[in-house]
N, C-alpha and C. Protein backbone atom coordinates (compact mmCIF):
# COMPACT_ATOMS: atom_id res chain seq x y z
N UNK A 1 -21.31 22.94 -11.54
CA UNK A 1 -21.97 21.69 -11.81
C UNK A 1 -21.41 20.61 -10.89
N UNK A 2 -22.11 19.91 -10.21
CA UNK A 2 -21.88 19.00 -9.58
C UNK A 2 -21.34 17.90 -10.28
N UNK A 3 -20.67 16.75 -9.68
CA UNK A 3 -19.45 16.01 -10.18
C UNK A 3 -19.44 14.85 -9.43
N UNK A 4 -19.58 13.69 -9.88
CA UNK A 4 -18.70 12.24 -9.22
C UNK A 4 -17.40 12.58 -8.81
N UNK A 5 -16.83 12.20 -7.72
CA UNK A 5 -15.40 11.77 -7.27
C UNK A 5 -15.46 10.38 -6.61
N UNK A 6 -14.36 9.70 -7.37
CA UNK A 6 -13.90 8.04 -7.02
C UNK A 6 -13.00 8.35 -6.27
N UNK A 7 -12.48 7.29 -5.56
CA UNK A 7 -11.34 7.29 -4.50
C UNK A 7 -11.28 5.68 -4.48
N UNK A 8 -10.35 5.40 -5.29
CA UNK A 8 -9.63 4.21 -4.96
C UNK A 8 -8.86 3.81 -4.08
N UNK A 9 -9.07 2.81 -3.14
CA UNK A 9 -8.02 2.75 -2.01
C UNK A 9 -7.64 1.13 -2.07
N UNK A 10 -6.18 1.45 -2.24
CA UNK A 10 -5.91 0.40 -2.36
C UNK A 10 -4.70 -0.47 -0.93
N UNK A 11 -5.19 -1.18 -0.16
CA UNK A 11 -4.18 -1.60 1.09
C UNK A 11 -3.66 -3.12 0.92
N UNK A 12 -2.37 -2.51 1.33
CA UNK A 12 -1.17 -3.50 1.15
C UNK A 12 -1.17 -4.80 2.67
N UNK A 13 -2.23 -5.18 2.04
CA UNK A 13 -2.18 -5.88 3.45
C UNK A 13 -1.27 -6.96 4.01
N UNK A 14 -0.39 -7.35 2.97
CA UNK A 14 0.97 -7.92 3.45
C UNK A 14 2.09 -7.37 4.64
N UNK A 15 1.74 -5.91 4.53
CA UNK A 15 2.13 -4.75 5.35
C UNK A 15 1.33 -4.68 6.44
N UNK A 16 0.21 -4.65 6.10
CA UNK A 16 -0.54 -3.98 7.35
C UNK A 16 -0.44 -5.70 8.20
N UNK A 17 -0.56 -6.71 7.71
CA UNK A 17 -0.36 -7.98 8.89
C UNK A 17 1.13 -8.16 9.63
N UNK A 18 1.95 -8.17 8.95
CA UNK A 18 3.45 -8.02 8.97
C UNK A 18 3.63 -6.65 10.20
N UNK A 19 3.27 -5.54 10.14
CA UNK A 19 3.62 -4.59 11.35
C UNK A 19 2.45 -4.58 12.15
N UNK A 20 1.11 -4.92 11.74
CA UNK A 20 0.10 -4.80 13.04
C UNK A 20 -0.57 -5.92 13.36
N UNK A 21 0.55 -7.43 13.95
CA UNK A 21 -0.30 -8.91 13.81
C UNK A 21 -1.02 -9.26 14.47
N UNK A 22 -1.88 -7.95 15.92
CA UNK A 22 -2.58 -8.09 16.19
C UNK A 22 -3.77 -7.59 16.42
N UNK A 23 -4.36 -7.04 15.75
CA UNK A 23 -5.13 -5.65 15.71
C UNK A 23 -6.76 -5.79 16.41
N UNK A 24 -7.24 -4.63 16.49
CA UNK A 24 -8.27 -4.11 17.11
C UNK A 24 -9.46 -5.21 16.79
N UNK A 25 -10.14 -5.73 17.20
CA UNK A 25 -11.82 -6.82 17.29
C UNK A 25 -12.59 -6.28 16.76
N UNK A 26 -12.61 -5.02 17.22
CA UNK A 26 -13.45 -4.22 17.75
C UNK A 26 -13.88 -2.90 16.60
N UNK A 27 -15.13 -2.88 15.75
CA UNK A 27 -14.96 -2.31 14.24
C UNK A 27 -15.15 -0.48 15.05
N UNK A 28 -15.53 -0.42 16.15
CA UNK A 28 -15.34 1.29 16.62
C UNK A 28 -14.10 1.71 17.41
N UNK A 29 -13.11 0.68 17.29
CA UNK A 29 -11.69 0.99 17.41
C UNK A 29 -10.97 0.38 16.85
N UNK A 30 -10.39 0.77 15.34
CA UNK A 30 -9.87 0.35 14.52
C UNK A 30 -8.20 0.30 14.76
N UNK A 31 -7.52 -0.32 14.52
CA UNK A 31 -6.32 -0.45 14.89
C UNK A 31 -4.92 1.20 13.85
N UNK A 32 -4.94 1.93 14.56
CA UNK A 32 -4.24 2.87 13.17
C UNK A 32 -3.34 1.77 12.65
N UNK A 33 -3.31 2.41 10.94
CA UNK A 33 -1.94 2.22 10.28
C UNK A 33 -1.24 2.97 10.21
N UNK A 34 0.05 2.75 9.50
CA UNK A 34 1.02 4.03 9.17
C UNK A 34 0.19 4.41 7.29
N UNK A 35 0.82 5.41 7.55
CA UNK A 35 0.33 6.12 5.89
C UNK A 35 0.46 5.79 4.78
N UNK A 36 1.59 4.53 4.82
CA UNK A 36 2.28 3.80 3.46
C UNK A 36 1.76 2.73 3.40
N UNK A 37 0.63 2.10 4.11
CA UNK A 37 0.14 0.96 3.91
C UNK A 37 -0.94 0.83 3.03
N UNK A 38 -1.59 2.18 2.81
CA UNK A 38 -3.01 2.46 2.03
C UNK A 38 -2.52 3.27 1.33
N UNK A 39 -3.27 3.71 0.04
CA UNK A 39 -2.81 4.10 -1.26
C UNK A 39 -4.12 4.95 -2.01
N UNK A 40 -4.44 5.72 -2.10
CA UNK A 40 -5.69 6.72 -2.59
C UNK A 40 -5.05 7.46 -3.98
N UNK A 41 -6.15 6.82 -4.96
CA UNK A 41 -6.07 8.01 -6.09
C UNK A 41 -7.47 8.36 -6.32
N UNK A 42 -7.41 9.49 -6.50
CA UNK A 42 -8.78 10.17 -7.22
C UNK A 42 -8.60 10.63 -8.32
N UNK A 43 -10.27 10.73 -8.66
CA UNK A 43 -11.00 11.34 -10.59
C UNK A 43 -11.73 11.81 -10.23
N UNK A 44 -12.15 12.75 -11.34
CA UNK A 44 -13.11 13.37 -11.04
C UNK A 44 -12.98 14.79 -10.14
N UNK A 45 -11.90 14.79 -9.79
CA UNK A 45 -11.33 16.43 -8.87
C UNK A 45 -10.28 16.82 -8.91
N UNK A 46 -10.09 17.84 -8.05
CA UNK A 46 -8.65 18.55 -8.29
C UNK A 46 -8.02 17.97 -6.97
N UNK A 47 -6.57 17.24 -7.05
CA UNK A 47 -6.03 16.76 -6.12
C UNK A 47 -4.92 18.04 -5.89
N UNK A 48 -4.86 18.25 -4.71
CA UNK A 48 -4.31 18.87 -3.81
C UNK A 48 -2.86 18.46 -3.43
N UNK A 49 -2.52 17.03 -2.97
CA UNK A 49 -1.46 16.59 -2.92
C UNK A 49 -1.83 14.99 -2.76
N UNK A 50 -0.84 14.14 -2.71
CA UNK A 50 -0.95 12.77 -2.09
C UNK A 50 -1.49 11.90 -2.55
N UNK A 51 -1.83 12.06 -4.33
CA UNK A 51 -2.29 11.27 -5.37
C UNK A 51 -1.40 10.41 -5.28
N UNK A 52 -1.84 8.86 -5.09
CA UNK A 52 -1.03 7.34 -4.55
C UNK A 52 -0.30 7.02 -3.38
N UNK A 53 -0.99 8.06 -2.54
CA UNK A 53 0.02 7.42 -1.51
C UNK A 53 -1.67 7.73 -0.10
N UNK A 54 -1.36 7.64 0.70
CA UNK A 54 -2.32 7.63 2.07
C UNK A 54 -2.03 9.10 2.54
N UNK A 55 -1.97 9.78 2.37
CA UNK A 55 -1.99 11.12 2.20
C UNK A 55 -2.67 12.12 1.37
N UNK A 56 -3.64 11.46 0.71
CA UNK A 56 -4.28 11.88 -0.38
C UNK A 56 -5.39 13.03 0.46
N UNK A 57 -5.23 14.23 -0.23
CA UNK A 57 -5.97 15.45 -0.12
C UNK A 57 -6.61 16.30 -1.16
N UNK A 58 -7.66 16.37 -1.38
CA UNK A 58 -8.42 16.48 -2.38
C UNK A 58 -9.70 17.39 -2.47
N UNK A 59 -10.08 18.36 -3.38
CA UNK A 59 -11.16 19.65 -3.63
C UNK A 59 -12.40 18.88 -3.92
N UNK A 60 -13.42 19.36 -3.41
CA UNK A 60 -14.70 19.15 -3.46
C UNK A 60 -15.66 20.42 -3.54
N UNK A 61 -17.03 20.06 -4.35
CA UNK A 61 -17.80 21.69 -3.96
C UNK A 61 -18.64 20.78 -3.33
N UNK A 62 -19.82 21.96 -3.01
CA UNK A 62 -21.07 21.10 -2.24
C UNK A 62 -21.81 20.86 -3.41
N UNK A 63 -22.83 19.91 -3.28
CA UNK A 63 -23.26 18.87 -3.82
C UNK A 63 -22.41 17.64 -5.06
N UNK A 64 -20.92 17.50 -4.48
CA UNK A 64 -20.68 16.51 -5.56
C UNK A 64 -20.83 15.56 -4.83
N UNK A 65 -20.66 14.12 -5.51
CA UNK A 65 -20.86 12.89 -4.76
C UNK A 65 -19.39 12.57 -4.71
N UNK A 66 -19.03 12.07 -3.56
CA UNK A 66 -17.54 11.11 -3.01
C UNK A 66 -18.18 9.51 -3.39
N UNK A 67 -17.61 8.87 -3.96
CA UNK A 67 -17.57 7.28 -4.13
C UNK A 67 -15.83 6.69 -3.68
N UNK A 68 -16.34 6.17 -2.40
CA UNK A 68 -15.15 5.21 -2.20
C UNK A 68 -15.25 3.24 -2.49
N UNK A 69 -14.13 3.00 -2.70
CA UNK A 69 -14.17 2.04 -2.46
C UNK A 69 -12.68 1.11 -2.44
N UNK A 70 -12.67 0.16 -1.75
CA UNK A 70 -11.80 -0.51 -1.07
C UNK A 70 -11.51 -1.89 -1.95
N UNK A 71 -9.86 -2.20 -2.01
CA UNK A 71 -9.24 -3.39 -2.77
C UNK A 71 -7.70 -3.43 -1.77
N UNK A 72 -8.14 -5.03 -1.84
CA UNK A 72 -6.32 -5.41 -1.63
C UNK A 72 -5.58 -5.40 -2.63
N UNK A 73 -4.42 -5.52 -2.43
CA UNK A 73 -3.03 -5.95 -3.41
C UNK A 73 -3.39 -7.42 -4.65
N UNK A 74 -4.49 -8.16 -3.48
CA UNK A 74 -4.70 -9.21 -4.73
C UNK A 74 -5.72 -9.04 -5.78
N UNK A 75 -6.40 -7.86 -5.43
CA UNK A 75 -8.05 -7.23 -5.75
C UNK A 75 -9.02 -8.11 -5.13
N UNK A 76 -8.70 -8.40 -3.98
CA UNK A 76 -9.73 -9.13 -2.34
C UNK A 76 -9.38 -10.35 -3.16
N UNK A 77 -8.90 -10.80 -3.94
CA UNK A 77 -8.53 -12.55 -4.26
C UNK A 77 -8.33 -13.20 -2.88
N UNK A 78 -7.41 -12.97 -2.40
CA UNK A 78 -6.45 -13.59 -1.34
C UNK A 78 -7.48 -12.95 -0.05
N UNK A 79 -6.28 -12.21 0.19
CA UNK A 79 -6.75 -11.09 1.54
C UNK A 79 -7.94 -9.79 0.69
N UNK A 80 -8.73 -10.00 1.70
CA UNK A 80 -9.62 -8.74 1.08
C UNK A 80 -9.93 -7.95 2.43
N UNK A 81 -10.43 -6.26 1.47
CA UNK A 81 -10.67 -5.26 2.33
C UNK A 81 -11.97 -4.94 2.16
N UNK A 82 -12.73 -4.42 3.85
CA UNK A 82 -13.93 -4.18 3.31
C UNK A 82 -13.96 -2.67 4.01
N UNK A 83 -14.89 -1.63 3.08
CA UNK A 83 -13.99 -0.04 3.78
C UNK A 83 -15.72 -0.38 4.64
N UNK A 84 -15.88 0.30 5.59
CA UNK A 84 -17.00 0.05 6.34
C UNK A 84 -17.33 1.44 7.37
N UNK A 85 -16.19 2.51 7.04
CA UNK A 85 -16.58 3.75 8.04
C UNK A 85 -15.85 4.91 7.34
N UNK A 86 -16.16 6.16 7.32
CA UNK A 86 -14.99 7.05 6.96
C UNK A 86 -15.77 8.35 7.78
N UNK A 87 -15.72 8.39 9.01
CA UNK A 87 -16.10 9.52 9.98
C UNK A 87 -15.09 10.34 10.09
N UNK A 88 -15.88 11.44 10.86
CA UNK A 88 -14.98 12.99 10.70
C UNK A 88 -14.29 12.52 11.96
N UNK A 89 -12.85 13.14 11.83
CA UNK A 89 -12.30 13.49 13.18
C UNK A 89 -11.57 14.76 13.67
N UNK A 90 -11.83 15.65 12.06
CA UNK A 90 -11.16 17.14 12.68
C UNK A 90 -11.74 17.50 11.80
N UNK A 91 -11.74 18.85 12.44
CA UNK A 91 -12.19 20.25 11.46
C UNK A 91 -13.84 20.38 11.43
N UNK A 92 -14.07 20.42 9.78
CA UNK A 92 -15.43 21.08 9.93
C UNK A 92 -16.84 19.12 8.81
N UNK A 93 -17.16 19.00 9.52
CA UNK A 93 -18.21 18.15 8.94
C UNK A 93 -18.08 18.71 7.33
N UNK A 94 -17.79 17.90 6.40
CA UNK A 94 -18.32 18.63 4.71
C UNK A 94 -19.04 16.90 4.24
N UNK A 95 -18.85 15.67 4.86
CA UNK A 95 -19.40 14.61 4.56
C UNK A 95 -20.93 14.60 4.81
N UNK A 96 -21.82 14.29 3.92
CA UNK A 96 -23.17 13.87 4.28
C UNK A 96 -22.83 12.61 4.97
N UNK A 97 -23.90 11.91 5.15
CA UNK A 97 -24.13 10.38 5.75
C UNK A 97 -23.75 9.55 4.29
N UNK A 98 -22.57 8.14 4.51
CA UNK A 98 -22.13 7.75 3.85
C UNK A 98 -23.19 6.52 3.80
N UNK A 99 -23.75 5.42 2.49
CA UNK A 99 -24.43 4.62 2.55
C UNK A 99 -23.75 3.86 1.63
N UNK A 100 -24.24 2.29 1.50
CA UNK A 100 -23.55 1.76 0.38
C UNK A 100 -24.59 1.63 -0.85
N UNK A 101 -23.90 1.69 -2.00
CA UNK A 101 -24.50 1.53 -3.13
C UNK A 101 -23.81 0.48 -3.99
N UNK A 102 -24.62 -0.45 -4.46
CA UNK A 102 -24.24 -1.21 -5.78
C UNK A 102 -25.09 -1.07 -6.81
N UNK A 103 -24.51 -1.71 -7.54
CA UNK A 103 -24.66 -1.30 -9.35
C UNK A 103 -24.23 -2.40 -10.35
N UNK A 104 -25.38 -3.04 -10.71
CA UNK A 104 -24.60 -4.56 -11.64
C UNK A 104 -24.86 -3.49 -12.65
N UNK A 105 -23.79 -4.08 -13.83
CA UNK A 105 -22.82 -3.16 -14.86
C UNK A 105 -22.37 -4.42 -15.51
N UNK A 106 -22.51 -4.25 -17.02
CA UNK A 106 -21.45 -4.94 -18.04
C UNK A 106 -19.76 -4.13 -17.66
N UNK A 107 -19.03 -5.49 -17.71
CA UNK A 107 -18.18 -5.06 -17.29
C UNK A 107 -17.47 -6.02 -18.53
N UNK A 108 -16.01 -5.46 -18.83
CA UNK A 108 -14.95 -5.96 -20.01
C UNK A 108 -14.49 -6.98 -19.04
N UNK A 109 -13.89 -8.02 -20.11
CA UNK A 109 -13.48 -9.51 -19.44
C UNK A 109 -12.65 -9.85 -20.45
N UNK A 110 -11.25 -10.42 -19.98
CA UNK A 110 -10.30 -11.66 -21.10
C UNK A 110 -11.76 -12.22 -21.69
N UNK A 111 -11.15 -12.46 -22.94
CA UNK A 111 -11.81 -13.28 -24.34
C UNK A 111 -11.71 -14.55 -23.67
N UNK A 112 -10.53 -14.90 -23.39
CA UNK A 112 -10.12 -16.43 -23.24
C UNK A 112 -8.62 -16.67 -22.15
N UNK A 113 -8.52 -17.51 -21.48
CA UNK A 113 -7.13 -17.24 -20.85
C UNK A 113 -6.23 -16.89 -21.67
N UNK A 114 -6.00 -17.48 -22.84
CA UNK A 114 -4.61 -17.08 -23.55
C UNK A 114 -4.76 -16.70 -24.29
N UNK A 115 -5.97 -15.41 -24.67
CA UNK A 115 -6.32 -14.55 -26.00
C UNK A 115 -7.29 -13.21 -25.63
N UNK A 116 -7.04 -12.13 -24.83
CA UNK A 116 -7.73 -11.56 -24.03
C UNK A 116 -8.50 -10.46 -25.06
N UNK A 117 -8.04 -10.40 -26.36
CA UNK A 117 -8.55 -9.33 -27.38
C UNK A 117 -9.25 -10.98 -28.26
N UNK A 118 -10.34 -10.01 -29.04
CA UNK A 118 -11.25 -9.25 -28.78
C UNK A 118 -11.79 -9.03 -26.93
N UNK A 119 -11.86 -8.28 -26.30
CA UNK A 119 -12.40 -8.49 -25.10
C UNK A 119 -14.11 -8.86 -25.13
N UNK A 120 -14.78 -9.86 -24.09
CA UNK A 120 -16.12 -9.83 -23.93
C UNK A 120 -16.96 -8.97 -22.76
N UNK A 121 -17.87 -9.19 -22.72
CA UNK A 121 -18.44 -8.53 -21.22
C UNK A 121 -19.48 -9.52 -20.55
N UNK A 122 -19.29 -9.28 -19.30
CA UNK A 122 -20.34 -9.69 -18.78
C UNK A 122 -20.54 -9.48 -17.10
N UNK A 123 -21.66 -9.26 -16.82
CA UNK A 123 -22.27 -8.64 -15.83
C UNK A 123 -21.14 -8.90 -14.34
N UNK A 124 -21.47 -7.60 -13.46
CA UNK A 124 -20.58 -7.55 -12.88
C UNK A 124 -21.23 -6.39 -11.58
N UNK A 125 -21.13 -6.59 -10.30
CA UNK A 125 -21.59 -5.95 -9.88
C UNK A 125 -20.51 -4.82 -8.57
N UNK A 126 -20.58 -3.69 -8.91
CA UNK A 126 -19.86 -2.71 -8.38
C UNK A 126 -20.27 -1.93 -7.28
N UNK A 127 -19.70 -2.09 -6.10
CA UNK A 127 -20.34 -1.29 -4.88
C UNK A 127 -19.35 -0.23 -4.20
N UNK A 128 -19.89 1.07 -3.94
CA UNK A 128 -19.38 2.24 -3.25
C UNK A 128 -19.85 2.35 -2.52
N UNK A 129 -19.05 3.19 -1.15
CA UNK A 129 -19.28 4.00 0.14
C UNK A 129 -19.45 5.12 -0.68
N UNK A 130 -20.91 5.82 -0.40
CA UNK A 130 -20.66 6.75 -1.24
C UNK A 130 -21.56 7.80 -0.34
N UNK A 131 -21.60 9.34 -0.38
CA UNK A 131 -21.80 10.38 0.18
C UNK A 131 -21.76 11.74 -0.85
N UNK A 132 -22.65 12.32 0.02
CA UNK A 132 -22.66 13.77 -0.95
C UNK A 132 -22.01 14.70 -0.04
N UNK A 133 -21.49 15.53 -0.88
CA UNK A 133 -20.61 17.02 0.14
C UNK A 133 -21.29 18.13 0.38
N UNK A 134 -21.51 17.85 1.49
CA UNK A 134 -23.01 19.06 2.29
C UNK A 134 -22.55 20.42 2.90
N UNK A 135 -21.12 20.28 2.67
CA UNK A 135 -21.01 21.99 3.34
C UNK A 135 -19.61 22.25 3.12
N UNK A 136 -19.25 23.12 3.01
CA UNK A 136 -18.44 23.58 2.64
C UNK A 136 -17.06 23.49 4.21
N UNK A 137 -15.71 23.56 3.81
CA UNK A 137 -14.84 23.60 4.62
C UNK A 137 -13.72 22.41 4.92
N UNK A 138 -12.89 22.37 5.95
CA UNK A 138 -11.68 21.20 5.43
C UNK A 138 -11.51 20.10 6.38
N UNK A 139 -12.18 18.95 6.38
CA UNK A 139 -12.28 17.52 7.25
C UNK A 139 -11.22 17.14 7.27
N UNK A 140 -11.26 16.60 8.26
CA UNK A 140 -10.00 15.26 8.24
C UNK A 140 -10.85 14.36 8.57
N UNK A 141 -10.41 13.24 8.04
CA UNK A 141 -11.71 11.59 8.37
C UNK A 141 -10.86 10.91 8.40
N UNK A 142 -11.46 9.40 9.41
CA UNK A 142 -10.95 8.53 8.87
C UNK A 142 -11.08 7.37 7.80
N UNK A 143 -10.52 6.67 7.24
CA UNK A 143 -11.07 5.76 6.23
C UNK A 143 -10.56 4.37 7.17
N UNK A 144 -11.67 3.92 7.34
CA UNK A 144 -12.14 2.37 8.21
C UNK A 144 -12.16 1.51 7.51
N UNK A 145 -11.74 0.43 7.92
CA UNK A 145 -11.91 -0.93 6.76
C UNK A 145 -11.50 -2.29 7.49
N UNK A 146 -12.25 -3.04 6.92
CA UNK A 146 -12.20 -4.57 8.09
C UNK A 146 -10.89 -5.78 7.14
N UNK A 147 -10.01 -6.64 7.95
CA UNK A 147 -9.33 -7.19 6.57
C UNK A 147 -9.86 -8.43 7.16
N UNK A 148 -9.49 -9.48 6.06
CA UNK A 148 -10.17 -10.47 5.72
C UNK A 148 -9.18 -11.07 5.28
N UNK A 149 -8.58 -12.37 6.08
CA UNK A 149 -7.72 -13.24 5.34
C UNK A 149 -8.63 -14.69 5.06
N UNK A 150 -7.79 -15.67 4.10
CA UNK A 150 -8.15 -16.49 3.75
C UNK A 150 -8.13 -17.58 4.89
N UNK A 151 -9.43 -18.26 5.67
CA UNK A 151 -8.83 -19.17 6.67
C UNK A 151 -7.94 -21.04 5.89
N UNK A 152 -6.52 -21.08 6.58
CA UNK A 152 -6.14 -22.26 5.82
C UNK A 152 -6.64 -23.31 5.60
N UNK A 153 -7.85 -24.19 6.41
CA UNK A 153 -8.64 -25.08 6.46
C UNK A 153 -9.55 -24.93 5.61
N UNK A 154 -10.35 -24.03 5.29
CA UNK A 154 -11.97 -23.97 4.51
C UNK A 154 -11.56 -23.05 3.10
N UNK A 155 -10.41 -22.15 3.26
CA UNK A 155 -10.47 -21.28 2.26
C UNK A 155 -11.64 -20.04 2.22
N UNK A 156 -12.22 -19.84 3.44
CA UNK A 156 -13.39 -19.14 3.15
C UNK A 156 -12.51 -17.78 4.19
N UNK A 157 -13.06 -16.92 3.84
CA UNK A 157 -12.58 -15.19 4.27
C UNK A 157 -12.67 -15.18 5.87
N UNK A 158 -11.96 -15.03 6.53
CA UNK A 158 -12.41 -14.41 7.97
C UNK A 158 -11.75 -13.33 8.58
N UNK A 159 -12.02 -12.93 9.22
CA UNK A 159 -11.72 -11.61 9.90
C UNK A 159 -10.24 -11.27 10.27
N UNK A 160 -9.73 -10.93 10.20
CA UNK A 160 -8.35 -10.55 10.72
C UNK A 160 -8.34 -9.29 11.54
N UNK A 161 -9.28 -8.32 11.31
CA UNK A 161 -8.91 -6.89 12.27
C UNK A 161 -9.54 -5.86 11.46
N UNK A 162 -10.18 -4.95 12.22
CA UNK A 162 -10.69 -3.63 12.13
C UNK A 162 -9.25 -2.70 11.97
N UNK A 163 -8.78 -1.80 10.86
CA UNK A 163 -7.75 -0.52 10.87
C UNK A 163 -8.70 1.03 10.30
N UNK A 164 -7.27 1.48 10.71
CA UNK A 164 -8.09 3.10 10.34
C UNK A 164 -6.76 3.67 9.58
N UNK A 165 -6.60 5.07 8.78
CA UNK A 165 -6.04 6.17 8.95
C UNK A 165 -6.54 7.68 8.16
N UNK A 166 -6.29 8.60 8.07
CA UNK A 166 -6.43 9.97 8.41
C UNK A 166 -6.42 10.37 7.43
N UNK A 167 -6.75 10.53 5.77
CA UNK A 167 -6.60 11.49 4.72
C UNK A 167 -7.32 12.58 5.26
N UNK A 168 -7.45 13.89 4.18
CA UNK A 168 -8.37 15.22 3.87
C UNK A 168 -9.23 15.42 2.91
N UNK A 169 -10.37 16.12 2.69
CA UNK A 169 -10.93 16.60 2.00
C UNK A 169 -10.93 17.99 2.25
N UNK A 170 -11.03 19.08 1.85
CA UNK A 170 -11.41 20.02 1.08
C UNK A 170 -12.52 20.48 0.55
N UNK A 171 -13.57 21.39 1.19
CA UNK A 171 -14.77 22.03 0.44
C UNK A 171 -14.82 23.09 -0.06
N UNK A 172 -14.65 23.90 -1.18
CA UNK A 172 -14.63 25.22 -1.49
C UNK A 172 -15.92 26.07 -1.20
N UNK A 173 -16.80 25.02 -1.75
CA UNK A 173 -18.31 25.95 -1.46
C UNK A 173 -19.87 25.33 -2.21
């Protein structure tokens, strides 16, 4: 039976500005990181190894769906991440074509600043890089993502740099 898999990625971008302060323009040459700057957990599958850390390697069959999606350290408050590529660069193709999807969703919310139970809800809209697993065998990709700091004058998001790095997937069949 086919299956959702999430992939949370979460980048420390205090890190990634701090060792790479000047990075790539350019979103088809992403600047690498090191492996400890990004952070992957998955649901929905059998992890292999590298659950929380950028090393994350993980089982798939064909036809489940991969849903990624991308957060800073502040959850994009501050600095935000936007994931924008995750192409093959070794092994065997098992990614379909990745597209984005959103989804407004009741979502749980604090009651009140200083009384968060009972919780309320209210609408909220959720977007994935998301792809189906079309063939069987073991990728290496990269996971792409644009950062976005706060500019000090306007407060409004601007660009800071295109990065990349290297997890696995896994296709059994």
């Amino acid at each position: 039976m086919s299956k959702i898999i999430n992939i949370l990625i979460a980048i420390d971008t205090d890190a990634v500005q701090k060792t790479y302060p000047n990075p790539s323009k350019d979103s088809s040459k992403p600047t690498g990181i090191a492996h400890n700057m990004g952070y992957m957990v998955a649901t929905g599958t059998t992890v292999n190894s590298g659950q929380g850390t950028g090393d994350l390697d993980i089982n798939a069959l064909v036809g489940d769906e991969v849903r990624a999606f991308a957060t800073s350290g502040s959850d994009n408050f501050e600095d935000s991440v936007l994931l924008y590529g995750m192409p093959q660069f070794s092994g065997t193709p098992v990614f379909g074509l990745f597209i984005y999807q959103s989804f407004t969703k009741s979502a749980v919310i604090p009651n009140s600043p200083t009384t968060p139970l009972p919780a309320k809800t209210a609408d909220e809209v959720f977007w994935f890089y998301q792809a189906s697993v079309a063939q069987k065998g073991t990728e290496g990709y990269m996971v792409q993502f644009g950062l976005y700091i706060r500019d000090q004058n306007t407060g409004q998001p601007v660009l800071k740099g295109y990065y990349a790095w290297d997890p696995t997937i896994r296709v059994a069949g």
